[in-house]
N, C-alpha and C. Protein backbone atom coordinates (compact mmCIF):
# COMPACT_ATOMS: atom_id res chain seq x y z
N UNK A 1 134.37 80.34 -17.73
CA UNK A 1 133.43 79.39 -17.21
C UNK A 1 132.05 79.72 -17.77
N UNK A 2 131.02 79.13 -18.04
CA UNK A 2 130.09 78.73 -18.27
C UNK A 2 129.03 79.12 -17.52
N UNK A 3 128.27 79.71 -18.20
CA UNK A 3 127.11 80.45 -16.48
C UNK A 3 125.99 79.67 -16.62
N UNK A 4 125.91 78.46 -17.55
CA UNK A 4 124.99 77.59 -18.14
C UNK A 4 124.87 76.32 -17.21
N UNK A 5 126.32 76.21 -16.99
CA UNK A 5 126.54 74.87 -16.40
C UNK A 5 126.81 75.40 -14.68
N UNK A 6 126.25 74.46 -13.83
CA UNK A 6 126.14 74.34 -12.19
C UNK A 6 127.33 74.23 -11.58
N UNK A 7 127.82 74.37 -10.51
CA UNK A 7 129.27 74.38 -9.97
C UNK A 7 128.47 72.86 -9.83
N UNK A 8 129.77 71.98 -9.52
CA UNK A 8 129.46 70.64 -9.36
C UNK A 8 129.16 70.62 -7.49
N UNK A 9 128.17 69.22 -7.35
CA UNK A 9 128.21 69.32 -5.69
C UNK A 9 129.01 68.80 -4.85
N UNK A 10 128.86 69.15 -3.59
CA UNK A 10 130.07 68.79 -2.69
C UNK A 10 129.48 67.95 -2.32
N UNK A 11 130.72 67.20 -1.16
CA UNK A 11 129.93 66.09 -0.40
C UNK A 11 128.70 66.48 0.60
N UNK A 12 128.84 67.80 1.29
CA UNK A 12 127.82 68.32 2.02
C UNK A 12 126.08 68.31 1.25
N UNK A 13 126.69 69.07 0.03
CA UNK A 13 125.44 68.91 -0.96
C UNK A 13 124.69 68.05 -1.09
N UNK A 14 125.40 66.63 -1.38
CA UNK A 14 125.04 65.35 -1.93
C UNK A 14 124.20 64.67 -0.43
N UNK A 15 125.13 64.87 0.45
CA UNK A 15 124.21 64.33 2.07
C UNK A 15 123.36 65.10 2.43
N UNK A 16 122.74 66.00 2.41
CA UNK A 16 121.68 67.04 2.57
C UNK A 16 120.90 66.49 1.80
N UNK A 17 120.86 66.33 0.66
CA UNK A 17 120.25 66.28 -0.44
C UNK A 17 119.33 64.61 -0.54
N UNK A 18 120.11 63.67 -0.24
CA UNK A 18 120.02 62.70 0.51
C UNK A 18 118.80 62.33 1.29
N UNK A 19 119.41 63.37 2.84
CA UNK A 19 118.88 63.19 4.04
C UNK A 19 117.26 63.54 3.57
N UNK A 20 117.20 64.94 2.93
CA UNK A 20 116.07 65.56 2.54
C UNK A 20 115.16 64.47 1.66
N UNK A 21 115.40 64.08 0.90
CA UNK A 21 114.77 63.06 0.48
C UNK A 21 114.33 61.61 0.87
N UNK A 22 114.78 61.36 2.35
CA UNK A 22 114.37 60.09 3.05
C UNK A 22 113.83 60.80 3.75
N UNK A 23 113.71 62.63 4.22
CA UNK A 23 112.23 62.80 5.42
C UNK A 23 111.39 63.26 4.72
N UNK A 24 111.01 63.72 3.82
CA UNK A 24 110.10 63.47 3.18
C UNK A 24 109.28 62.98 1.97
N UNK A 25 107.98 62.20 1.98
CA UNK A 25 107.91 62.04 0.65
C UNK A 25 107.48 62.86 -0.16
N UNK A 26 107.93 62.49 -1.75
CA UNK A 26 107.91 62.98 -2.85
C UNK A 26 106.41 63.15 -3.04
N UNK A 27 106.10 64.12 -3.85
CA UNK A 27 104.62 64.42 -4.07
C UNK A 27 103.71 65.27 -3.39
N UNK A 28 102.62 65.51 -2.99
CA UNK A 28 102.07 66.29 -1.82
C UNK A 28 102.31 66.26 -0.49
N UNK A 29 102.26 67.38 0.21
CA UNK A 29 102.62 67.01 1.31
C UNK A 29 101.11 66.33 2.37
N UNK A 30 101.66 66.37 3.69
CA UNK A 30 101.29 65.18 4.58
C UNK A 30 99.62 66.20 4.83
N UNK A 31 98.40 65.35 4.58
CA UNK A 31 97.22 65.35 4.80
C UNK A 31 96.91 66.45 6.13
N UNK A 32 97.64 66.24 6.75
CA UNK A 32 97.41 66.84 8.24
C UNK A 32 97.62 68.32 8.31
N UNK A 33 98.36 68.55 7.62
CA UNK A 33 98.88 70.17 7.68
C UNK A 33 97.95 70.75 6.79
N UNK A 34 97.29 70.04 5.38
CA UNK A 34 96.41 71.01 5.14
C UNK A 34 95.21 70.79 5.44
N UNK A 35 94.68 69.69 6.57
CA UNK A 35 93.12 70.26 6.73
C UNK A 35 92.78 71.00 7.77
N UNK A 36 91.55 71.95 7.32
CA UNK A 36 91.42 72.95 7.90
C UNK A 36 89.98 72.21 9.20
N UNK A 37 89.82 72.15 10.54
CA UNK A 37 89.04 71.58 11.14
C UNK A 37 88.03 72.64 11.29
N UNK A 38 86.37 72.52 11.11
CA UNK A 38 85.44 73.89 11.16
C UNK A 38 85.40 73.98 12.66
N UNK A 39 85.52 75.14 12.65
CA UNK A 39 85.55 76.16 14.22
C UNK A 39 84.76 75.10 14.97
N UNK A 40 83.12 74.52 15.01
CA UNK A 40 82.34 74.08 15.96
C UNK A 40 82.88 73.16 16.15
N UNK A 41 83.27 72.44 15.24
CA UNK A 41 84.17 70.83 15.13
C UNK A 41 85.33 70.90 16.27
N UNK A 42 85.75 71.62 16.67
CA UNK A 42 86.90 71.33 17.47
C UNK A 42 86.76 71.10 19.31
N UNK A 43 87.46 69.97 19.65
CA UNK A 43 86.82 69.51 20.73
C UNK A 43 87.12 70.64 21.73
N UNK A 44 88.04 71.59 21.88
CA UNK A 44 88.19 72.53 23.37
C UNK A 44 87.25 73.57 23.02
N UNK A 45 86.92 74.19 21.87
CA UNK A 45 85.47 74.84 21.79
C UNK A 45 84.44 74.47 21.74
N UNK A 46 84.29 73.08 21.56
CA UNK A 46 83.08 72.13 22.18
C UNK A 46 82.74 72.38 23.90
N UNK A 47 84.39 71.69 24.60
CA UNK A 47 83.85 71.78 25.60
C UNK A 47 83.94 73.18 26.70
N UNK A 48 84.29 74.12 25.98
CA UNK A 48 84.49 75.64 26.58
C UNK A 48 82.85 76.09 26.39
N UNK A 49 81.84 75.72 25.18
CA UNK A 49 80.87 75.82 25.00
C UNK A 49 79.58 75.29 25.87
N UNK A 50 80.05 74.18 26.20
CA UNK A 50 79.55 72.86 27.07
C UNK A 50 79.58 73.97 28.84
N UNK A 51 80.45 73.65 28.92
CA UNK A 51 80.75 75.00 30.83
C UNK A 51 80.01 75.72 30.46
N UNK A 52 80.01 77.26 29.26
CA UNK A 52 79.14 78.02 29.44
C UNK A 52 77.70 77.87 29.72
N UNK A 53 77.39 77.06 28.53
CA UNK A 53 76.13 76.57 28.69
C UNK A 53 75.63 76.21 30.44
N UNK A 54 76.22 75.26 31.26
CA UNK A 54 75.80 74.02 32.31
C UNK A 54 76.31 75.94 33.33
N UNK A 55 77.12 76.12 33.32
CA UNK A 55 76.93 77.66 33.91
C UNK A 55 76.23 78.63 34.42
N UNK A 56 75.44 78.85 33.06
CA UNK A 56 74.39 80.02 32.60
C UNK A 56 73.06 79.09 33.12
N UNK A 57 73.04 77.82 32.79
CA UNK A 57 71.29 77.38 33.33
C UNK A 57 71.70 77.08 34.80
N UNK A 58 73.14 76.74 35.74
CA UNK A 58 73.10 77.14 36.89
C UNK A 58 72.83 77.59 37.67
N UNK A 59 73.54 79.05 37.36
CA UNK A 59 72.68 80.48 37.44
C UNK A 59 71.76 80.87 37.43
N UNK A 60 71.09 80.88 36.71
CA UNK A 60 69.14 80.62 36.42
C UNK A 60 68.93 80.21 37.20
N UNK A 61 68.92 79.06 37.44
CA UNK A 61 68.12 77.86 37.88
C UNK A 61 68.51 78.63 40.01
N UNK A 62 69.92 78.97 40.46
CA UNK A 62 69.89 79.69 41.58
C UNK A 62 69.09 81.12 41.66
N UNK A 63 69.23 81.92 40.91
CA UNK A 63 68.66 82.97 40.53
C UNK A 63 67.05 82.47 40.61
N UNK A 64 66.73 82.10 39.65
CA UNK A 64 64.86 81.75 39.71
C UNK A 64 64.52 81.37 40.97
N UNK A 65 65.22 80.21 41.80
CA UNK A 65 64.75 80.18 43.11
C UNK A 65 64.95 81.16 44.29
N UNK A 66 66.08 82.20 44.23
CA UNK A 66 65.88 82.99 45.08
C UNK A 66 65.18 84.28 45.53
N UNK A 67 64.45 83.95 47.14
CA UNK A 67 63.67 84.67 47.27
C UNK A 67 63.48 86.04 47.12
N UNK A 68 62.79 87.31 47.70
CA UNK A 68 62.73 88.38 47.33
C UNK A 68 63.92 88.88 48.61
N UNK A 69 64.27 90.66 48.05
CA UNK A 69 65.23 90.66 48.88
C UNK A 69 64.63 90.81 50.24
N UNK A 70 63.42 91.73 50.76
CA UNK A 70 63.50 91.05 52.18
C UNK A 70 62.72 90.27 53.04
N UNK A 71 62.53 89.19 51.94
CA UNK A 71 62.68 87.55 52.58
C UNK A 71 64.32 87.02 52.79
N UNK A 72 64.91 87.53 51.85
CA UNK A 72 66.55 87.07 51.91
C UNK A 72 67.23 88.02 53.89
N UNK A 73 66.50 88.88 53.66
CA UNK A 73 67.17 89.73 54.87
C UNK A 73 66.60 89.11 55.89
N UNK A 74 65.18 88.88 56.12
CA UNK A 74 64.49 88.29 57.10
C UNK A 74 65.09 86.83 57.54
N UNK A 75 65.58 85.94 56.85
CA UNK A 75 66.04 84.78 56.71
C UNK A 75 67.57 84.92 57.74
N UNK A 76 68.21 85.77 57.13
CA UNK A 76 69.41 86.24 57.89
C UNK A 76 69.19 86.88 59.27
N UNK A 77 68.29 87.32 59.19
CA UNK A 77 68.10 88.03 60.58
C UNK A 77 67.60 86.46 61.51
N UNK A 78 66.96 86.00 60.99
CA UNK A 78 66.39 84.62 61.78
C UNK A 78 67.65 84.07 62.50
N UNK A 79 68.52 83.49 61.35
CA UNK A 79 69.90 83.34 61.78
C UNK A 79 70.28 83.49 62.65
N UNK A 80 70.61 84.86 62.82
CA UNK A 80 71.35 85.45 64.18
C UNK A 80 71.10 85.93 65.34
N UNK A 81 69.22 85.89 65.19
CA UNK A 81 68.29 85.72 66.68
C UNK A 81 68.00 84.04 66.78
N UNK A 82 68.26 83.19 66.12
CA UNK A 82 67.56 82.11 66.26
C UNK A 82 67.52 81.20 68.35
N UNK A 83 68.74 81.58 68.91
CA UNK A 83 68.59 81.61 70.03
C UNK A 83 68.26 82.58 71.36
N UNK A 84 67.87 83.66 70.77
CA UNK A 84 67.68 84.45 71.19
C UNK A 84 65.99 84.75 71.65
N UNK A 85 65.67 84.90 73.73
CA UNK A 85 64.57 84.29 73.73
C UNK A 85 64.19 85.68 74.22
N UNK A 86 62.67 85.83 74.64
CA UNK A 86 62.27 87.20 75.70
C UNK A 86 61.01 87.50 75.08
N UNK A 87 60.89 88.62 75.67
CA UNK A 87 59.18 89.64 75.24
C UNK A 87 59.51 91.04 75.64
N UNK A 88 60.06 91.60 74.62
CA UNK A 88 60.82 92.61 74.30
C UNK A 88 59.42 93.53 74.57
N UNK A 89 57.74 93.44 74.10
CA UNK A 89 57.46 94.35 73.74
C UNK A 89 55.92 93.71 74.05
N UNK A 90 54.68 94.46 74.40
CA UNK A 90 53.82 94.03 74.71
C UNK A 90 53.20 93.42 73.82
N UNK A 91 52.28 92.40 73.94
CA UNK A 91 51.28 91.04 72.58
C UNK A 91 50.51 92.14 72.01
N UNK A 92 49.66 92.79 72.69
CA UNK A 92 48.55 93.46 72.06
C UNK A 92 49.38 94.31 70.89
N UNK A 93 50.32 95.45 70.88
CA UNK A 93 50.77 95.92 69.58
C UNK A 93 51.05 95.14 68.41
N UNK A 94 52.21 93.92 68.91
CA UNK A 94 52.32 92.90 67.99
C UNK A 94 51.18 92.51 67.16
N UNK A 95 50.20 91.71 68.11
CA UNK A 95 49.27 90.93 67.51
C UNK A 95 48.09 92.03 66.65
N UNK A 96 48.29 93.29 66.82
CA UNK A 96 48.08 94.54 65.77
C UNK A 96 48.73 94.59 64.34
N UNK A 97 49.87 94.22 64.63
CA UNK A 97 50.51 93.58 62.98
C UNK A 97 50.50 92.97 62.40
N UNK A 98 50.07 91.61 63.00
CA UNK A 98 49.90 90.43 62.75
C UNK A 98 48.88 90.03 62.28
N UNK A 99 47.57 90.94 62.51
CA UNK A 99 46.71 91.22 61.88
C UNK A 99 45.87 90.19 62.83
N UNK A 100 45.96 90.07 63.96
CA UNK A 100 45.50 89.21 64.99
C UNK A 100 44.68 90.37 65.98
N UNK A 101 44.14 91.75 65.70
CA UNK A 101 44.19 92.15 66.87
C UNK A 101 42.76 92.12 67.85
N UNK A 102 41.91 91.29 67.13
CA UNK A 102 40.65 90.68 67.94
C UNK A 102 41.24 89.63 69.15
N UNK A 103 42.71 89.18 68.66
CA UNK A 103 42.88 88.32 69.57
C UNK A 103 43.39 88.27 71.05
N UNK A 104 43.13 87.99 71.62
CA UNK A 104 44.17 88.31 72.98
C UNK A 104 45.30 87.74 73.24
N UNK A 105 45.66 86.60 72.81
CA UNK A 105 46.95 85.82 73.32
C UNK A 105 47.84 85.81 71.95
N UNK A 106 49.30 85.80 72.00
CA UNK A 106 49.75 84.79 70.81
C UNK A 106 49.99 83.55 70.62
N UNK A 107 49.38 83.70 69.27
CA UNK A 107 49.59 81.94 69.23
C UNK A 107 51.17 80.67 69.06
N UNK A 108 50.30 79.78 69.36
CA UNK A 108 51.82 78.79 69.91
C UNK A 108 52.04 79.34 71.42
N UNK A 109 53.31 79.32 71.78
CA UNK A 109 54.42 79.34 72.93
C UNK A 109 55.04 80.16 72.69
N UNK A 110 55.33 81.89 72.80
CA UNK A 110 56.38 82.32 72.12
C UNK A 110 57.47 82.21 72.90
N UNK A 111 58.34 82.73 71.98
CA UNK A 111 59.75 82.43 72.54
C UNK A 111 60.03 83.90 72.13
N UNK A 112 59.61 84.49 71.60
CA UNK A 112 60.72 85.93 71.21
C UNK A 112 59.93 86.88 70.56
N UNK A 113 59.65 88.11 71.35
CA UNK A 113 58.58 88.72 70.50
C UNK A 113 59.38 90.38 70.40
N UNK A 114 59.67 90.84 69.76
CA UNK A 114 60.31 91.60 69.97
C UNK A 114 60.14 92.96 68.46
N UNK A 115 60.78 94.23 68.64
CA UNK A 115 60.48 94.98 66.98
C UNK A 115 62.24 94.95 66.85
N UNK A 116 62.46 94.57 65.61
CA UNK A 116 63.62 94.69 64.87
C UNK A 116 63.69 95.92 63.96
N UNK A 117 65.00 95.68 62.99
CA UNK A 117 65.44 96.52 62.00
C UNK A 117 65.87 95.51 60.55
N UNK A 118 65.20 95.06 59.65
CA UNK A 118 65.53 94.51 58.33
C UNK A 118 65.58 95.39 57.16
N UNK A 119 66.99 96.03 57.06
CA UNK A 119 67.14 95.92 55.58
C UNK A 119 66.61 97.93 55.49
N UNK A 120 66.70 98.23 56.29
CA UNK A 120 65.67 99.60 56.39
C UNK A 120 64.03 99.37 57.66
N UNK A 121 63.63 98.45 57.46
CA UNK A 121 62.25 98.62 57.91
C UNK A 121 62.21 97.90 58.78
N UNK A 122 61.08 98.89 59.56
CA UNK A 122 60.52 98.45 61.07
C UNK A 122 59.77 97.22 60.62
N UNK A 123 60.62 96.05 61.87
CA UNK A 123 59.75 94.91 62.02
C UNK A 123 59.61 94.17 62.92
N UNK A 124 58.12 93.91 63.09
CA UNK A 124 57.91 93.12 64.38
C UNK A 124 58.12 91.76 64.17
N UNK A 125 58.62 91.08 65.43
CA UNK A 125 59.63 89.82 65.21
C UNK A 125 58.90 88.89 66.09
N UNK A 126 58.18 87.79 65.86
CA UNK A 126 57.98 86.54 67.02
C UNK A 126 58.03 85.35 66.40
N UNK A 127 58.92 84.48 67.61
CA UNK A 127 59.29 83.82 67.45
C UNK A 127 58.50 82.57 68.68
N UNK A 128 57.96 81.70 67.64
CA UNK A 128 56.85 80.94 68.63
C UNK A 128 56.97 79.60 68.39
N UNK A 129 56.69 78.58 69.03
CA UNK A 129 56.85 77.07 68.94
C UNK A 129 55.05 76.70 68.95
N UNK A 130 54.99 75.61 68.02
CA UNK A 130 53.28 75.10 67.63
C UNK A 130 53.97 73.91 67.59
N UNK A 131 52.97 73.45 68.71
CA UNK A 131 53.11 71.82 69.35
C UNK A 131 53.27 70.81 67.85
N UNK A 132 51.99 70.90 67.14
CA UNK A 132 52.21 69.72 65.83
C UNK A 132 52.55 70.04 64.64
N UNK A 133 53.46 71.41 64.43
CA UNK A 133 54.67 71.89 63.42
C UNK A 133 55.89 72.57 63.89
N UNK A 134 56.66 72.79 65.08
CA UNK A 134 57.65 73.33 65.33
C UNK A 134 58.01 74.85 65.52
N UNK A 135 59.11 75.33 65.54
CA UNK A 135 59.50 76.41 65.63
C UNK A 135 59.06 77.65 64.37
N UNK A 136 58.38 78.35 64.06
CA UNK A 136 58.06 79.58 63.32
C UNK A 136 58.43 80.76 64.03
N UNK A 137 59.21 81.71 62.88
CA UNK A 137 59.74 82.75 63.12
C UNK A 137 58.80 83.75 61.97
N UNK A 138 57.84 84.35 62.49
CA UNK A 138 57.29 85.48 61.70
C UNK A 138 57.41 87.16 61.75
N UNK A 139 57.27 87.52 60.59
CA UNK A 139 57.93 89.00 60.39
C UNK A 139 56.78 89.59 60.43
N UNK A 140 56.56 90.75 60.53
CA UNK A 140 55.59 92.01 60.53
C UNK A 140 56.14 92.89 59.80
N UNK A 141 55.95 93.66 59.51
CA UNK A 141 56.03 94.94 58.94
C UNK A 141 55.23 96.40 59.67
N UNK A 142 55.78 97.46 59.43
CA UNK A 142 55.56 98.55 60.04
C UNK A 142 54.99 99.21 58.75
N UNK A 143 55.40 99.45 58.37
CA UNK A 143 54.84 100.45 57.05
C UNK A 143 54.55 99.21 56.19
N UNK A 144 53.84 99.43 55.21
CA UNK A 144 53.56 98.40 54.05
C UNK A 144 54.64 98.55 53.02
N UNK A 145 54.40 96.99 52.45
CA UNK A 145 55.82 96.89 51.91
C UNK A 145 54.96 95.91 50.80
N UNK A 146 55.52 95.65 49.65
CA UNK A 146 54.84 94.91 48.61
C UNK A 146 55.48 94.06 48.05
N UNK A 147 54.76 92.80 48.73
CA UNK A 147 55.49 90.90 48.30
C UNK A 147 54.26 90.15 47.99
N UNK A 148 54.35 89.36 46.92
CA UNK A 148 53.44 88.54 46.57
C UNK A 148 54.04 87.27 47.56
N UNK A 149 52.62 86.73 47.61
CA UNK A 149 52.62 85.57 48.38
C UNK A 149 53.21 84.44 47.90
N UNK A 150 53.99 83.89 48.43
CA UNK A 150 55.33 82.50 48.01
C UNK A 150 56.13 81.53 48.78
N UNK A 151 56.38 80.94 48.24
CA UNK A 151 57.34 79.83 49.48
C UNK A 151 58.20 79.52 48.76
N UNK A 152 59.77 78.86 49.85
CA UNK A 152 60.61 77.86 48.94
C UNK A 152 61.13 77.51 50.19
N UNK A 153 62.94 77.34 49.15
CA UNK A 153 63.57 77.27 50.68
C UNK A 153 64.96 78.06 50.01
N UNK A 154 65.76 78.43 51.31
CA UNK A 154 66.65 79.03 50.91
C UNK A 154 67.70 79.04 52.43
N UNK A 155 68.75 79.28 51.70
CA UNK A 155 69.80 79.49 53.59
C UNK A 155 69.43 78.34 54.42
N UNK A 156 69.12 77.04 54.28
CA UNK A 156 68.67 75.93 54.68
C UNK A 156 67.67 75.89 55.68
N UNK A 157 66.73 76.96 55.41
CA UNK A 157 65.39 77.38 56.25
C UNK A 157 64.13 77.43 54.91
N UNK A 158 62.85 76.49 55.64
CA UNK A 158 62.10 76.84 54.61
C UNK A 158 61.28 78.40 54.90
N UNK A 159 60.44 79.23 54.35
CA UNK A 159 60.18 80.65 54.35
C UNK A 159 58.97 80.31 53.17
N UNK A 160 58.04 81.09 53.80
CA UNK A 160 56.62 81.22 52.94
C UNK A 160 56.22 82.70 53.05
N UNK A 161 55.87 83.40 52.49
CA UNK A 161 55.39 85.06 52.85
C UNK A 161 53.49 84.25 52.14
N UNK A 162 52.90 84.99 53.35
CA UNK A 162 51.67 84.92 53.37
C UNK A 162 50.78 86.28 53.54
N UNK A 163 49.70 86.50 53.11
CA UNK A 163 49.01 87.48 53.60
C UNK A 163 48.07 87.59 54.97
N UNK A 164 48.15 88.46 55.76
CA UNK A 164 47.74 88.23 57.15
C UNK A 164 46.06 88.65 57.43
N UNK A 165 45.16 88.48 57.69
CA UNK A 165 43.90 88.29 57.59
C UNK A 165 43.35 90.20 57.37
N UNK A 166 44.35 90.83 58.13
CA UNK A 166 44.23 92.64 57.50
C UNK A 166 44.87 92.47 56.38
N UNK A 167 45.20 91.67 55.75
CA UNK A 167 45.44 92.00 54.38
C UNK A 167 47.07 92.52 53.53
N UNK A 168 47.82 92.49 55.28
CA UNK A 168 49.23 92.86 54.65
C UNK A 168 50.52 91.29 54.73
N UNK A 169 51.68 91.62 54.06
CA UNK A 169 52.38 90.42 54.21
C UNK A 169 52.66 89.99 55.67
N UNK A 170 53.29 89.09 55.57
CA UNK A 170 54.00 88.63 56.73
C UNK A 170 54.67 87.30 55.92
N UNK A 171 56.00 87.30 56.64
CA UNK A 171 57.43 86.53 56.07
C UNK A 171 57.86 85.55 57.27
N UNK A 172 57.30 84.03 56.97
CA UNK A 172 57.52 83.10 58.24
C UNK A 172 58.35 82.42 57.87
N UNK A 173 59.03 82.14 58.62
CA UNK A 173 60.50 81.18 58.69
C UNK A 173 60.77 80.36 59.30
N UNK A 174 61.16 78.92 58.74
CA UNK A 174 61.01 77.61 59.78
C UNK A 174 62.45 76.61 59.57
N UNK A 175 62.50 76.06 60.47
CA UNK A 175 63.38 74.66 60.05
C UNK A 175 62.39 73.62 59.14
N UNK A 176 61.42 73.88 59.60
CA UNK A 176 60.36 72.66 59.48
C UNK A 176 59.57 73.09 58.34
N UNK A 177 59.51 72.20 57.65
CA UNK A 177 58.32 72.70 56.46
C UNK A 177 56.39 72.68 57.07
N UNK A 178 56.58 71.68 58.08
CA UNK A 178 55.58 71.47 58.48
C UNK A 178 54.85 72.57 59.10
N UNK A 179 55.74 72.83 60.30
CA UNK A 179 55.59 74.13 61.02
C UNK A 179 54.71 75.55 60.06
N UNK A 180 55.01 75.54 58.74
CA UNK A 180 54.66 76.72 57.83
C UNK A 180 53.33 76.64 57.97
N UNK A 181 53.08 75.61 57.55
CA UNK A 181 51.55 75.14 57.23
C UNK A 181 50.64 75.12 59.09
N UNK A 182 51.15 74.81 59.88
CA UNK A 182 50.54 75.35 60.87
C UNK A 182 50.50 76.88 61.22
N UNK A 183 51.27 77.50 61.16
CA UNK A 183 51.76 78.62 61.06
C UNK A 183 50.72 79.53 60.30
N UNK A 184 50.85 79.21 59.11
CA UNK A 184 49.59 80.03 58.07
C UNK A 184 48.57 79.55 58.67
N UNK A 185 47.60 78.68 58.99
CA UNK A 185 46.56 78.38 59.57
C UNK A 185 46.57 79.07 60.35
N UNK A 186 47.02 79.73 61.39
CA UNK A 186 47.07 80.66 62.31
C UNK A 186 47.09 82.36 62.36
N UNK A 187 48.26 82.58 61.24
CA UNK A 187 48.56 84.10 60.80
C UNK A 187 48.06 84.01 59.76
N UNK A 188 47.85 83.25 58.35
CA UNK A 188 46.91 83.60 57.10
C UNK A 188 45.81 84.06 57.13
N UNK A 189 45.87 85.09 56.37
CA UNK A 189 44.24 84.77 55.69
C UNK A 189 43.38 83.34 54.99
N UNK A 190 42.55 83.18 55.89
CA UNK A 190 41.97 81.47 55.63
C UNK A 190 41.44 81.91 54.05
N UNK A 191 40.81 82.75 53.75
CA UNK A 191 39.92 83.14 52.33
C UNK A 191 41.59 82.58 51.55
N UNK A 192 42.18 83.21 51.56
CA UNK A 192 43.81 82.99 50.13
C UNK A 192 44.33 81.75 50.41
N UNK A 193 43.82 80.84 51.29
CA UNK A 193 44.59 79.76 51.92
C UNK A 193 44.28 78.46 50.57
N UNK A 194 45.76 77.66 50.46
CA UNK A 194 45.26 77.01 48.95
C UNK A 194 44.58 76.10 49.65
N UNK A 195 43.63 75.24 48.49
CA UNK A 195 42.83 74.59 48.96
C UNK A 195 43.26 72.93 49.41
């Protein structure tokens, strides 16, 4: 035999051979398999890119508004005295923190005057109602503690830290936005008060 010449084909051969040639066509193959799509071009790393992004300025955007940590503690503590009424502790010391202590009475109606524990630090706590802004919950401090003066809202209470006419913070807390602004008129220093 001949090592030149091919064994002849079978019928298997001939139908394979066939089949193969009606699935695909002759010439290059199909467009799709060789293009290569560039990395940015592709829509699930588009939109995997897209989340990170709307994510990250999320974040921020919660982050930038939240307050200092203890305005965040003070806020929580409000919380869980918010019904809680009495005069735990005599006006005159208080209104020593408060930087009120020429004064004799406290102001508003209080409802709750009492010294707490936030976060580590001694703090004096009253909680007073002002007829044409509402309920204010203001913090004292025992030792000095260092917060620049600010407002927002946060924990669905608005909160302003103000400076108190001796010159140290104090951290007031309201339902009412209104209430703040009476509030500082009262415990602010009028000199830092915006205009």
């Amino acid at each position: 035999m001949n090592h030149d010449q091919e064994p002849p084909d079978s019928a298997f051969d001939l139908r394979t051979r066939a089949e193969l040639a009606l699935a695909y066509d002759p010439g290059d193959p199909p467009s799709h398999l060789l293009r290569r799509t560039p990395l940015l071009a592709r829509r699930g790393l588009q939109r995997g890119i897209a989340a990170l992004l709307l994510f990250g300025v999320g974040t921020g955007g919660v982050l930038a508004m939240r307050p200092p940590e203890l305005v965040r503690g003070a806020i929580e503590h409000e919380y869980y005295e918010r019904t809680l009424r009495g005069n735990f502790m005599d006006a005159k010391p208080l209104l020593q923190h408060l930087g009120l202590g020429q004064s004799k009475t406290v102001p508003g109606f209080p409802q709750l005057m009492r010294p707490c524990d936030i976060d580590g630090h001694l703090v004096y706590h009253l909680t007073t109602f002002f007829e044409k802004g509402g309920m204010v919950t203001v913090f004292a401090f025992d030792a000095p503690v260092s917060m620049r003066e600010g407002s927002g809202w946060w924990g669905n209470v608005y909160w302003q830290v103000v400076t108190s006419r001796d010159g140290k913070p104090l951290v007031m807390v309201s339902q009412q936005k209104k209430a703040l602004a009476v509030a500082r008129a009262s415990f602010g220093n009028t000199a830092n008060a915006p205009g």
